[in-house]
N, C-alpha and C. Protein backbone atom coordinates (compact mmCIF):
# COMPACT_ATOMS: atom_id res chain seq x y z
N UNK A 1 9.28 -15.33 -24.24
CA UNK A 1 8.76 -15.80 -22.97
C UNK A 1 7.30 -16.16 -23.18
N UNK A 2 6.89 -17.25 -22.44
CA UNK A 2 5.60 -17.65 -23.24
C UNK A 2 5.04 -17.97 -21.77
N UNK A 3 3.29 -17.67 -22.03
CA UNK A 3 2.83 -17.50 -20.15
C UNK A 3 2.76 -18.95 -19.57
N UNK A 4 3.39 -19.93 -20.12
CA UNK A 4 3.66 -21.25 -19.34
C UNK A 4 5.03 -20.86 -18.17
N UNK A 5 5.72 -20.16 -18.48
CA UNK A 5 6.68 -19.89 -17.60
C UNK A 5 6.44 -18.97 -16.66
N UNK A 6 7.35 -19.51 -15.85
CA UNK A 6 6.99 -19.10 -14.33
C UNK A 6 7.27 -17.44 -14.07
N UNK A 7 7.94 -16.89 -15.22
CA UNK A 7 8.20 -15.63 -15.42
C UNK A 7 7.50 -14.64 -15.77
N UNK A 8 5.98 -15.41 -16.35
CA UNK A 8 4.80 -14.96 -16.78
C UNK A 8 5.08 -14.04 -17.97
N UNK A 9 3.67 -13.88 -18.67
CA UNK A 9 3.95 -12.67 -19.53
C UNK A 9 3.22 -11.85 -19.85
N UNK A 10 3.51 -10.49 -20.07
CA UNK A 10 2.31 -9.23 -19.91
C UNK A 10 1.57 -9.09 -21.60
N UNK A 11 0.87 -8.54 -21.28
CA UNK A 11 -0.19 -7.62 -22.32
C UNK A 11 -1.19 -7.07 -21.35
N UNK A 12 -1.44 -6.09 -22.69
CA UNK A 12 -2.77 -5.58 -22.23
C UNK A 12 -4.35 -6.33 -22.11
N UNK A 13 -4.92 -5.55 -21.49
CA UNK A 13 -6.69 -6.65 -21.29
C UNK A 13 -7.59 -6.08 -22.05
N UNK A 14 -7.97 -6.83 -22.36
CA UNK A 14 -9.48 -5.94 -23.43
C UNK A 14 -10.67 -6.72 -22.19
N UNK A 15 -11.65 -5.86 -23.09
CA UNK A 15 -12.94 -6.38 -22.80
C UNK A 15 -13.55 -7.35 -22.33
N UNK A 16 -13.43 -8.44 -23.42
CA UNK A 16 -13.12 -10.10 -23.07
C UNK A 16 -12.44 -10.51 -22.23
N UNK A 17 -11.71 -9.44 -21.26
CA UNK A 17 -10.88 -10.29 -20.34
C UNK A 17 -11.24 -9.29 -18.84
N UNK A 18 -12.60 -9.27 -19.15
CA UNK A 18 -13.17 -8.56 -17.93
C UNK A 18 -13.25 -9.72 -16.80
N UNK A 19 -13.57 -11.08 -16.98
CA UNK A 19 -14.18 -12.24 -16.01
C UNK A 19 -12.79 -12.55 -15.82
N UNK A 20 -11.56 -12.68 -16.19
CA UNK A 20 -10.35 -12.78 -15.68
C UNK A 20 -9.70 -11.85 -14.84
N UNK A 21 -9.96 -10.68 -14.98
CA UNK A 21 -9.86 -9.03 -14.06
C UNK A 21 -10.46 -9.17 -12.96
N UNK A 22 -11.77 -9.78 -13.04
CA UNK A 22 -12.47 -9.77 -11.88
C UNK A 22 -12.27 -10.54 -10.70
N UNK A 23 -12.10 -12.46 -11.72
CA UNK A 23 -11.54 -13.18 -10.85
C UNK A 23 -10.33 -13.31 -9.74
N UNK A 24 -9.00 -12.29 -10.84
CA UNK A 24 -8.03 -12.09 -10.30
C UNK A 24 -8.13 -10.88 -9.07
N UNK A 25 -9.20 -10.30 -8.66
CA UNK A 25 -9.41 -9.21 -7.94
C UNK A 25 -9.94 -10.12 -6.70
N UNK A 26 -10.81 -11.19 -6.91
CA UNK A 26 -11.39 -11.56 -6.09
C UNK A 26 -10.43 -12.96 -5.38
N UNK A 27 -9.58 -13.46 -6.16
CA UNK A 27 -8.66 -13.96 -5.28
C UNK A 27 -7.88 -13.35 -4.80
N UNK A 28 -7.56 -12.29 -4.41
CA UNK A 28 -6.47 -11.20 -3.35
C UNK A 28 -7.15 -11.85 -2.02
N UNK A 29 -6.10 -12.29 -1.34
CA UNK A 29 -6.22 -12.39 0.08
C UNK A 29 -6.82 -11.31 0.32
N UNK A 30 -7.52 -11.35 1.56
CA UNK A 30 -7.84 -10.25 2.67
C UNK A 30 -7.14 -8.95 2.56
N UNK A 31 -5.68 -8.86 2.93
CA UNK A 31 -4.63 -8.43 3.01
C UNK A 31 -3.96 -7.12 1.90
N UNK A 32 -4.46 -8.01 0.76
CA UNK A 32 -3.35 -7.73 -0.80
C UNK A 32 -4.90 -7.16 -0.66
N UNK A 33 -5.79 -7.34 -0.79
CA UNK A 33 -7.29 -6.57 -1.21
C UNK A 33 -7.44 -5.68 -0.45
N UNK A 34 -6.99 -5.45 0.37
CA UNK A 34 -6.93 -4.19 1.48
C UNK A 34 -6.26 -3.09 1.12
N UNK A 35 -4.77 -3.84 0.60
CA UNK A 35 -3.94 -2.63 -0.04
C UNK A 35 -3.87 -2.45 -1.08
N UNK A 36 -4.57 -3.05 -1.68
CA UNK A 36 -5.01 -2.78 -3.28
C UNK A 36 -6.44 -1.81 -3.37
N UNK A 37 -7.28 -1.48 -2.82
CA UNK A 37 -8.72 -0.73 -2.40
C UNK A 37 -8.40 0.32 -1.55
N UNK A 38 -7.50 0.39 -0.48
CA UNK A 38 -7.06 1.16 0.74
C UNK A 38 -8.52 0.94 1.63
N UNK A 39 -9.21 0.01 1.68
CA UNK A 39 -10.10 -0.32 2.50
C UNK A 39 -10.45 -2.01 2.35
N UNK A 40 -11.26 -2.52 3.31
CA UNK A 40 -11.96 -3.62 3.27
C UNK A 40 -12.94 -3.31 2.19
N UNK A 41 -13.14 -4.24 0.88
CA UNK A 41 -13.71 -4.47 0.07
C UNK A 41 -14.29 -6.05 -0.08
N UNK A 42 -15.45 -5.66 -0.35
CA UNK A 42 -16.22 -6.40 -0.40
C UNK A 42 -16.40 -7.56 -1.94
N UNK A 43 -16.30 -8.60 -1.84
CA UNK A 43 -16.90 -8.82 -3.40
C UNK A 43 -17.91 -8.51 -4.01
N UNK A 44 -19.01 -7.93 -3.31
CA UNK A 44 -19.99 -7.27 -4.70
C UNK A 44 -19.16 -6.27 -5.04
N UNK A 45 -18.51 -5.58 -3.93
CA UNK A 45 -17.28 -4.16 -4.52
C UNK A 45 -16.87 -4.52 -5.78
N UNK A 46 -15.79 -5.63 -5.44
CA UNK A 46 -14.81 -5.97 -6.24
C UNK A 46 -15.57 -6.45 -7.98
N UNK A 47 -16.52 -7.00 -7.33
CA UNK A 47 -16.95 -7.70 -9.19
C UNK A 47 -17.50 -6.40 -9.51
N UNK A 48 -18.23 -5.46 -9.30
CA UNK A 48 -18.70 -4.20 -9.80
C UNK A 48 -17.93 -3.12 -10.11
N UNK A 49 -16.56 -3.07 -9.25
CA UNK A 49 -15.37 -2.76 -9.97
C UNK A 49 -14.90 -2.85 -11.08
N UNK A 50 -14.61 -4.56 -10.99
CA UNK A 50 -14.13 -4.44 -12.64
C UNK A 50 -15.23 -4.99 -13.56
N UNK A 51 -16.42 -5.12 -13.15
CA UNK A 51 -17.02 -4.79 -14.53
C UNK A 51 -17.38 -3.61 -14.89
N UNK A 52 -16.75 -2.14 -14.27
CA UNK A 52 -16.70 -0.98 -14.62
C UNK A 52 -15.34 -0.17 -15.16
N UNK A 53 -14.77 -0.74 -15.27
CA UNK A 53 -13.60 -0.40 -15.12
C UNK A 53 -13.11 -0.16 -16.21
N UNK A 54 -13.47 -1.35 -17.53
CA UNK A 54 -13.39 -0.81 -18.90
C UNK A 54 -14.35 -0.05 -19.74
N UNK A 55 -15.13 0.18 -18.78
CA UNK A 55 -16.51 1.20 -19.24
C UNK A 55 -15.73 2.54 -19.08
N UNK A 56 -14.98 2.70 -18.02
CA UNK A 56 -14.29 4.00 -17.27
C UNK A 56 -13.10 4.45 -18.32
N UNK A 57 -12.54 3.54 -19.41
CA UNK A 57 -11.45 3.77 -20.32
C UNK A 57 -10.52 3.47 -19.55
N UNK A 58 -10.95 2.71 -18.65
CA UNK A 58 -8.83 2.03 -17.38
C UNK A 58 -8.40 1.24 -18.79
N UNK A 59 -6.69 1.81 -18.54
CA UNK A 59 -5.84 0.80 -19.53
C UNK A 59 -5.49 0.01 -18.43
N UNK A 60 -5.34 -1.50 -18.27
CA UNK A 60 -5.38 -2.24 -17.32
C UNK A 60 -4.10 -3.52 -18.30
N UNK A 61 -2.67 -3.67 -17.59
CA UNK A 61 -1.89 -4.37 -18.10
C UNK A 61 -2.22 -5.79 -17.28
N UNK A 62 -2.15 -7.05 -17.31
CA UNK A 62 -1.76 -7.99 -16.88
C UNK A 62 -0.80 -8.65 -17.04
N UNK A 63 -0.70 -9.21 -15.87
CA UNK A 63 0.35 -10.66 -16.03
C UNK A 63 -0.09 -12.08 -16.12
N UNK A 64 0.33 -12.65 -16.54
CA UNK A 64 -0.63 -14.27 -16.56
C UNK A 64 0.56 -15.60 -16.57
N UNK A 65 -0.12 -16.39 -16.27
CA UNK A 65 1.11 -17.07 -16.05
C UNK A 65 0.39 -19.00 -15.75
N UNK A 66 0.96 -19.59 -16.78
CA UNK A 66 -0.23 -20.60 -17.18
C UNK A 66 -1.40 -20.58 -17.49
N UNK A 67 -1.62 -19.16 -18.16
CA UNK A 67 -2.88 -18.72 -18.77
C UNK A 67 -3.60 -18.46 -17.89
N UNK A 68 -3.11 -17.97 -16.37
CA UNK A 68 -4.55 -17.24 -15.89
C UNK A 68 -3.93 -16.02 -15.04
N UNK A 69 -4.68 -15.01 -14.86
CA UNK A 69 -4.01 -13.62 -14.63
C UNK A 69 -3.80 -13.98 -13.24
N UNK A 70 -2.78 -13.39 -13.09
CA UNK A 70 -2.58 -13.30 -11.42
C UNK A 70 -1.86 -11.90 -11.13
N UNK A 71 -1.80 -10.37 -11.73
CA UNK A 71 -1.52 -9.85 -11.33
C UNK A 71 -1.90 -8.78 -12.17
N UNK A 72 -2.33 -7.40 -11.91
CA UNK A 72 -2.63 -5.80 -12.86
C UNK A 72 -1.82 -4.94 -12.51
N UNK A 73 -1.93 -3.98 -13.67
CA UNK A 73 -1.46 -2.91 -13.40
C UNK A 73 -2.34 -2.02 -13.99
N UNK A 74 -3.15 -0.77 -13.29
CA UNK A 74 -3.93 -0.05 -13.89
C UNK A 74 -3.70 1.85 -14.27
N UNK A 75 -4.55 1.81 -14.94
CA UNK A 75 -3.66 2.86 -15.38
C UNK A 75 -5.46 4.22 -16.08
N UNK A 76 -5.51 5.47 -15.20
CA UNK A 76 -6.78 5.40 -15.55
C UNK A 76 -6.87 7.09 -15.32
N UNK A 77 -7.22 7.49 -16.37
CA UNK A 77 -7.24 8.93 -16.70
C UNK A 77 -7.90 9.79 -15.44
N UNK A 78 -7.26 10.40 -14.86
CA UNK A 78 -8.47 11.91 -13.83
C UNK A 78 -8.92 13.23 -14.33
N UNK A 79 -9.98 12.87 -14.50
CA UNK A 79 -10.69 14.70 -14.95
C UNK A 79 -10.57 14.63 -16.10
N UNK A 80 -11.25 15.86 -16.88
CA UNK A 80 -11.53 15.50 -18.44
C UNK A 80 -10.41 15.91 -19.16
N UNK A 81 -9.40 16.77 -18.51
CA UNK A 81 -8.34 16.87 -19.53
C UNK A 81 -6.96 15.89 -19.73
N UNK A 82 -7.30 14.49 -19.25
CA UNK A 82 -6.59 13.46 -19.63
C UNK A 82 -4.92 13.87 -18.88
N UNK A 83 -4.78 14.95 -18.23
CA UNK A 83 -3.08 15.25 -17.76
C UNK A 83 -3.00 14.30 -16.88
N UNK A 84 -3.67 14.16 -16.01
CA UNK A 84 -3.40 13.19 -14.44
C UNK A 84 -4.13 12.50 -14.48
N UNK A 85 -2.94 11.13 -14.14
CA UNK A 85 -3.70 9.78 -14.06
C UNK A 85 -3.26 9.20 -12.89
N UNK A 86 -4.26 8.18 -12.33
CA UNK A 86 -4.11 7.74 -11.23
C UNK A 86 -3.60 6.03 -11.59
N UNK A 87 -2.81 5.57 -11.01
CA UNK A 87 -2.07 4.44 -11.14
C UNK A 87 -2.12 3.07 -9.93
N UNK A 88 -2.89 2.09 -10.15
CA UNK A 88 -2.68 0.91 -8.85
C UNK A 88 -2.80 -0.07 -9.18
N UNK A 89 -1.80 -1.30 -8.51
CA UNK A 89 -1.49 -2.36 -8.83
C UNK A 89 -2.10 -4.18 -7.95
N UNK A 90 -2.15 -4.54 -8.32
CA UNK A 90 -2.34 -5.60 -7.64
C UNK A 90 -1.47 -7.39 -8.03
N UNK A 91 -1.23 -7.59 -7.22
CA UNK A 91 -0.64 -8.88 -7.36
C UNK A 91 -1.29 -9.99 -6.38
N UNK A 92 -1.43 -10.87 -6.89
CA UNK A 92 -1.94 -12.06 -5.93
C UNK A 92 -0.31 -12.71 -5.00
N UNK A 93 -1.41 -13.04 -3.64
CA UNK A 93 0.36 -13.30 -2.82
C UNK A 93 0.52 -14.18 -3.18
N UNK A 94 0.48 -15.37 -3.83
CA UNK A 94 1.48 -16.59 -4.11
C UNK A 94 2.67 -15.87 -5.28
N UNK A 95 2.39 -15.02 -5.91
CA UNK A 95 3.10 -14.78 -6.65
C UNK A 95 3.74 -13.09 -6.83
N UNK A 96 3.47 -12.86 -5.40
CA UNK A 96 4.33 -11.57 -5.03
C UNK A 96 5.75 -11.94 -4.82
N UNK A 97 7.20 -10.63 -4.54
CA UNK A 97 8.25 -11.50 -4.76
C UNK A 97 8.79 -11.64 -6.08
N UNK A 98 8.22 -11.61 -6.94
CA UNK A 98 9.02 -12.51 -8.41
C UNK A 98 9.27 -11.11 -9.54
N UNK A 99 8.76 -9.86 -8.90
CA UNK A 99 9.70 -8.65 -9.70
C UNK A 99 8.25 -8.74 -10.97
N UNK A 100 6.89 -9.09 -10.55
CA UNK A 100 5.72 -8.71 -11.71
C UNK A 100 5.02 -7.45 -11.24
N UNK A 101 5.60 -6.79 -9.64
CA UNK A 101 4.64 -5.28 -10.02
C UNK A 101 5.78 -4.55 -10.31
N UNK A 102 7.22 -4.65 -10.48
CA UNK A 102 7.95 -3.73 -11.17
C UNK A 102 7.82 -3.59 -12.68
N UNK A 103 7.93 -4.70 -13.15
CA UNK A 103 7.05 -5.11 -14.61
C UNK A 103 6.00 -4.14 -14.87
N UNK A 104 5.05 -4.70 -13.87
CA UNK A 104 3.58 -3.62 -14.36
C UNK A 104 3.83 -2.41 -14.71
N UNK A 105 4.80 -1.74 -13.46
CA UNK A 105 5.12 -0.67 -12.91
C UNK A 105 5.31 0.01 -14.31
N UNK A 106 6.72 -0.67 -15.04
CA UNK A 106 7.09 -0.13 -16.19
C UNK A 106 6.23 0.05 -17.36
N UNK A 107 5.23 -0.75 -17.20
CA UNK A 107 4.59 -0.86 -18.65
C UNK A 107 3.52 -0.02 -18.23
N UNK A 108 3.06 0.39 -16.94
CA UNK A 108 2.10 1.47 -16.91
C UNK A 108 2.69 2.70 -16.93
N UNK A 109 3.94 3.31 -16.60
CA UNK A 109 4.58 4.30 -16.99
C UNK A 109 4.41 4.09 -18.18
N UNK A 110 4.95 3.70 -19.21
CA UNK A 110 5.19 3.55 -20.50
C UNK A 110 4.16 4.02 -21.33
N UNK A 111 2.59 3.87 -20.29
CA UNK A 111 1.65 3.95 -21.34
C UNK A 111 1.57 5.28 -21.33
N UNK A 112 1.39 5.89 -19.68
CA UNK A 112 1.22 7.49 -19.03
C UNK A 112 2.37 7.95 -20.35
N UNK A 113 3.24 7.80 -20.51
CA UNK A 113 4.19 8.43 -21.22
C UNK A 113 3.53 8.52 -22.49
N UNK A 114 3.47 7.78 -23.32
CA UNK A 114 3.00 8.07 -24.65
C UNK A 114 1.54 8.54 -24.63
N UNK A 115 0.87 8.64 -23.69
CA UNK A 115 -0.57 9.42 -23.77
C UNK A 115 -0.78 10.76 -22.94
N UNK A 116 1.15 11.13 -23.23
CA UNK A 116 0.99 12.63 -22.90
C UNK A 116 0.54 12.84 -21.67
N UNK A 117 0.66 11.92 -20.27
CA UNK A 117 0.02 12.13 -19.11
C UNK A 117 1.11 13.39 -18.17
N UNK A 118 0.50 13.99 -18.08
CA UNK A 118 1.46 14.85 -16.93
C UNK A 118 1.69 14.72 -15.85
N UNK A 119 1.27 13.82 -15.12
CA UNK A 119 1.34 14.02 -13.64
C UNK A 119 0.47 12.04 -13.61
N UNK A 120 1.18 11.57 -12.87
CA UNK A 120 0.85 10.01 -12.16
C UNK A 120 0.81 9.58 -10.73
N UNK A 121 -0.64 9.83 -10.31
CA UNK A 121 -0.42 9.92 -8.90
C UNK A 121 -0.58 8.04 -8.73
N UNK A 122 0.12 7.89 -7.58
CA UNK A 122 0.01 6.34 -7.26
C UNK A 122 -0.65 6.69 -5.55
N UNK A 123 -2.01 6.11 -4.68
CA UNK A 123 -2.61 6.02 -3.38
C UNK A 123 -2.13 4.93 -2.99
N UNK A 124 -2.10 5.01 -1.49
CA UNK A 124 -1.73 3.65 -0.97
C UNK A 124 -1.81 3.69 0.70
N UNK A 125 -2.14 3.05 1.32
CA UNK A 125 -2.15 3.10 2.86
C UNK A 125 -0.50 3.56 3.20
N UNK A 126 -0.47 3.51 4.65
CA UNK A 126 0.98 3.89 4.99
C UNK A 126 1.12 2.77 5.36
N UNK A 127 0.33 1.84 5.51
CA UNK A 127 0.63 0.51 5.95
C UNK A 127 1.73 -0.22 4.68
N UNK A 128 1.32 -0.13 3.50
CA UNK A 128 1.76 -0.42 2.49
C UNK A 128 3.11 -0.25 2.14
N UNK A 129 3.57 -0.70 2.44
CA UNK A 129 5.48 -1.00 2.65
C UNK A 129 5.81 -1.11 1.11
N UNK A 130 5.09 -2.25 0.64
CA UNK A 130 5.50 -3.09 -1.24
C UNK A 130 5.27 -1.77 -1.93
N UNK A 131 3.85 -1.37 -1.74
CA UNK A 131 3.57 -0.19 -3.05
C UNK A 131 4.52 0.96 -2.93
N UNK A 132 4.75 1.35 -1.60
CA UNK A 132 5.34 2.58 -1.71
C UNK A 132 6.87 2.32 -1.96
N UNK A 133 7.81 1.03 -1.98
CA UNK A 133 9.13 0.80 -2.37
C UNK A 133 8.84 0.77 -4.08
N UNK A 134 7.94 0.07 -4.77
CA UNK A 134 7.71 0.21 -5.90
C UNK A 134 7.68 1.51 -6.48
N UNK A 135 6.87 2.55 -5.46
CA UNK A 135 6.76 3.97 -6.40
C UNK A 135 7.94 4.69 -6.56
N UNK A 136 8.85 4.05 -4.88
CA UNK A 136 9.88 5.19 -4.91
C UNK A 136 11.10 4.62 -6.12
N UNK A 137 10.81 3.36 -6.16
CA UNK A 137 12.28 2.61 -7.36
C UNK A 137 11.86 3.19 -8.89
N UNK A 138 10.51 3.24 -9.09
CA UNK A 138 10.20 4.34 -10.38
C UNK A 138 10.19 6.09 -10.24
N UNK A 139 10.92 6.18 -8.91
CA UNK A 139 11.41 7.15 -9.01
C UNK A 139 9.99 8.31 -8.42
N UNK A 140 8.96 8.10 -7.85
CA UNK A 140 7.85 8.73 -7.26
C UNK A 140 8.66 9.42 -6.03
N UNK A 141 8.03 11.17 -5.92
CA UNK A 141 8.23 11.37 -4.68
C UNK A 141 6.62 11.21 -3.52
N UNK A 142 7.00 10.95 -2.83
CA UNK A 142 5.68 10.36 -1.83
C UNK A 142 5.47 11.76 -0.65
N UNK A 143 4.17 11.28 -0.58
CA UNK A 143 4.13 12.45 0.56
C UNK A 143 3.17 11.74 1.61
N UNK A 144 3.08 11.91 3.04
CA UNK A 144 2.18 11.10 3.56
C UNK A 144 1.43 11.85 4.41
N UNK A 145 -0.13 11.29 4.24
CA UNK A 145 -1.47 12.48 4.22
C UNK A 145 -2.14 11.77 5.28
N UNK A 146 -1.81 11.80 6.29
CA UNK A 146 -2.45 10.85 7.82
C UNK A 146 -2.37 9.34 7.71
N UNK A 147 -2.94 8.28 7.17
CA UNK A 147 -3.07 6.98 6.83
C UNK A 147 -2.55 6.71 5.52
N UNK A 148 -2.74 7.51 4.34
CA UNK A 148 -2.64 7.33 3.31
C UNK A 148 -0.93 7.96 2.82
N UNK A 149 -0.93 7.57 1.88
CA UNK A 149 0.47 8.07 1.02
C UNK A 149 0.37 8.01 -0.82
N UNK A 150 0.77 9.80 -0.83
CA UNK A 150 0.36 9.61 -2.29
C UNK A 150 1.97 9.66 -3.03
N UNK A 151 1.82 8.83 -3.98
CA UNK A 151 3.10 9.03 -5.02
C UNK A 151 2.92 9.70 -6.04
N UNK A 152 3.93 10.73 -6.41
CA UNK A 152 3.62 11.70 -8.01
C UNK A 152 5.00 11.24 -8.73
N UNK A 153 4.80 11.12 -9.94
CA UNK A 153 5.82 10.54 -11.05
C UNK A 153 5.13 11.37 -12.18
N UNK A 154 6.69 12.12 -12.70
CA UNK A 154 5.95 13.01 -13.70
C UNK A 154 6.94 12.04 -14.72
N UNK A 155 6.11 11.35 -15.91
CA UNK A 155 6.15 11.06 -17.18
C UNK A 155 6.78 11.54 -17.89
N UNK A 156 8.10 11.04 -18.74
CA UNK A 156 8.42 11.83 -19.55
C UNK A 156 7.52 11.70 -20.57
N UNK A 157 8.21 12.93 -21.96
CA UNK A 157 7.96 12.95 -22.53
C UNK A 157 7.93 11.82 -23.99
N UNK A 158 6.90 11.50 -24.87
CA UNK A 158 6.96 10.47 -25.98
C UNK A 158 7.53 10.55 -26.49
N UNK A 159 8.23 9.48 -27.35
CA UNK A 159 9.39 9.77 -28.31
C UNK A 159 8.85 8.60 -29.47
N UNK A 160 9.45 8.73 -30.85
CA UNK A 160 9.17 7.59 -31.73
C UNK A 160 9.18 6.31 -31.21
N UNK A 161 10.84 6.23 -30.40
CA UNK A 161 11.00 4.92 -29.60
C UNK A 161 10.15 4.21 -28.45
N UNK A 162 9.36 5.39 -28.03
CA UNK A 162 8.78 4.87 -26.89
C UNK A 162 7.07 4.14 -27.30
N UNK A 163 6.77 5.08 -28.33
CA UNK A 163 5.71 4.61 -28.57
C UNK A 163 6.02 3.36 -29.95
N UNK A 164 6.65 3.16 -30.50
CA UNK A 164 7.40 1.63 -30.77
C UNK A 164 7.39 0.91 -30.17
N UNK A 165 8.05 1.09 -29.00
CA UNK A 165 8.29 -0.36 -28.17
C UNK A 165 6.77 -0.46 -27.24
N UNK A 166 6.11 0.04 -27.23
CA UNK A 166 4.10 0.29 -26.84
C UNK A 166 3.69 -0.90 -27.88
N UNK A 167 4.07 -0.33 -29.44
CA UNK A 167 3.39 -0.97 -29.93
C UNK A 167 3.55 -2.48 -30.70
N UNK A 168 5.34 -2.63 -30.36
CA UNK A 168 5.67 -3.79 -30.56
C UNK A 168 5.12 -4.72 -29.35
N UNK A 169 4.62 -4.27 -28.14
CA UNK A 169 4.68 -5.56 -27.00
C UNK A 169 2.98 -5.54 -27.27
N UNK A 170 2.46 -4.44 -27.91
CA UNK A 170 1.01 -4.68 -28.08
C UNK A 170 0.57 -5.48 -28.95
N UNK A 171 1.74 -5.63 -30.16
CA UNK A 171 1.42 -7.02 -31.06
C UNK A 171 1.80 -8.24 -30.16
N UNK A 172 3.18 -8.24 -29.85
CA UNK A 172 3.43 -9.40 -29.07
C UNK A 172 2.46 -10.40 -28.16
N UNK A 173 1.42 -9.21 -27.60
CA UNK A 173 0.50 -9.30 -26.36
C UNK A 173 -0.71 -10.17 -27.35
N UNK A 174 -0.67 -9.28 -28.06
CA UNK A 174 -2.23 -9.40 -29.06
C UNK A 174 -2.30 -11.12 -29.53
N UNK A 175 -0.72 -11.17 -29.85
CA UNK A 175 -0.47 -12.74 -30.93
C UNK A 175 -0.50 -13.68 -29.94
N UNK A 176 0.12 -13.46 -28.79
CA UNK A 176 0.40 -14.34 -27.56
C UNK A 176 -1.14 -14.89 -26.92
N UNK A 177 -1.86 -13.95 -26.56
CA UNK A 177 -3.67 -13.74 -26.27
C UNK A 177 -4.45 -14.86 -27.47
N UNK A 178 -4.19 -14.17 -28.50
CA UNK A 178 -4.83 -15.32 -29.51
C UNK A 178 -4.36 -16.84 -29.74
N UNK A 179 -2.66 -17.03 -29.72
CA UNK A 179 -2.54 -18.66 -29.29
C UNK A 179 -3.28 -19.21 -27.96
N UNK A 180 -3.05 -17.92 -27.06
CA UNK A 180 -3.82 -19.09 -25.92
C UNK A 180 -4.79 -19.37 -25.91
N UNK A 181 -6.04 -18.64 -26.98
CA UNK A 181 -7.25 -19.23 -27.06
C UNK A 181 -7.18 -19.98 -28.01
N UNK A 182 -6.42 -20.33 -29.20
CA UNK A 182 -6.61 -21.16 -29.69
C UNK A 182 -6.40 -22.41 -29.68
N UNK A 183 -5.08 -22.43 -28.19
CA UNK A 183 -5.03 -23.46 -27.48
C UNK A 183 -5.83 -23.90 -26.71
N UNK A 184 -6.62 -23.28 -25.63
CA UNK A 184 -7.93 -23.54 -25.05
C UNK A 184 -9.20 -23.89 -25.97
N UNK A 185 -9.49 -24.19 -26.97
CA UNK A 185 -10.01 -23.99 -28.23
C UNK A 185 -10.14 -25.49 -28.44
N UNK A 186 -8.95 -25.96 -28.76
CA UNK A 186 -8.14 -27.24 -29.21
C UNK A 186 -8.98 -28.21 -28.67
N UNK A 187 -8.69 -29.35 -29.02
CA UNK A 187 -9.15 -30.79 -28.85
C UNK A 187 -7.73 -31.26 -28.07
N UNK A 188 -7.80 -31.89 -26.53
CA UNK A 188 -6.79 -32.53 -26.05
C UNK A 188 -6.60 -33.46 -26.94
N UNK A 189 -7.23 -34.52 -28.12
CA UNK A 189 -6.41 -35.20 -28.55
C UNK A 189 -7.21 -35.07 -30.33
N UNK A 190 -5.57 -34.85 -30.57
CA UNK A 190 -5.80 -34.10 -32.34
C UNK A 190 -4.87 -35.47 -33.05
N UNK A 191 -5.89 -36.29 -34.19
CA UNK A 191 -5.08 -37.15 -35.23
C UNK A 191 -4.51 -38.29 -33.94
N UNK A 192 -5.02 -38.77 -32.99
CA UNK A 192 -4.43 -39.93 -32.32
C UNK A 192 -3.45 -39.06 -31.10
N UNK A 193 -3.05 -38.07 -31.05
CA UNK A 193 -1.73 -37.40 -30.50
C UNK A 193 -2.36 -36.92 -29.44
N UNK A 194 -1.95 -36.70 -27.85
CA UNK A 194 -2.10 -35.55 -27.12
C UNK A 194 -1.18 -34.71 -27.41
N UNK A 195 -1.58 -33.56 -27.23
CA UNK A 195 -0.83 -32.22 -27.01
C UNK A 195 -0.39 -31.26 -26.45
């Protein structure tokens, strides 16, 4: 699957892909930024967010899709003994619908799993209908705390296989990331040819 398709395709974000994190934060409707923050957020919020965010050690998955992110999944250690992690997603609405925060969903479990996380809390308004059907289909039990609703998903345990298939989609991600810059890179017209 290659991120020209409408099916998009995940990896993880590094560093370098902080101004794409950010951008994709700051196009959330009103709405999707509401329930992605559990408050009105602001864009100085939002850009100071994620240019903190990989300072903070967030493993942060994306989706992209014609080479530009339109959707996360984050994934981000609580307290110093690394057991509980807190988990939230965002999708831009043109492209909510198409089954990319169940995607996320999985590949941020996947990570909680192989980094030994014990406990995955997911926050969310009670307004939040999408997040909380997402937590409960990965199997979260929810509890609801006046406005808010928290989801807990306890992680299994790592296995050879699990952290394999981590690190096969992390090459996949890695090789996929580097054609597209080397396609952005490119000369629209190489030897007489467009491309």
């Amino acid at each position: 699957m290659n991120d020209l398709s409408r099916s998009g395709s995940i990896r993880k974000l590094w560093v370098a892909d902080t101004a794409a994190f950010r951008d994709h934060l700051l196009r959330l409707d009103p709405s999707t930024r509401r329930n992605r923050f559990g408050m009105a957020a602001s864009d100085e919020f939002v850009a100071r967010y994620a240019e903190t965010s990989f300072a903070l050690d967030t493993l942060i998955h994306g989706v992209f899709v014609g080479g530009e992110l339109v959707g996360v999944g984050e994934l981000r250690a609580l307290g110093r003994s690394r057991s509980d992690a807190e988990a939230a997603f965002s999708v831009e609405s043109d492209w909510q619908g198409r089954g990319f925060g169940s995607r996320l969903m999985e590949r941020v479990l996947l990570a909680a799993r192989n980094r030994r996380m014990e406990r995955l809390y997911m926050n969310c308004l009670a307004s939040n209908g999408q997040m909380q059907r997402l937590a409960r289909r990965a199997g979260a039990e929810l509890e609801y705390e006046g406005g808010d609703v928290v989801g807990l998903l306890v992680p299994q345990t790592p296995t050879p296989a699990s952290w394999m298939r981590e690190a096969v989609r992390d090459g996949y991600g890695w090789a996929s990331a580097v054609a597209d810059m080397q396609k952005k890179a490119m000369p629209t017209r190489l030897f007489g040819r467009v491309h």
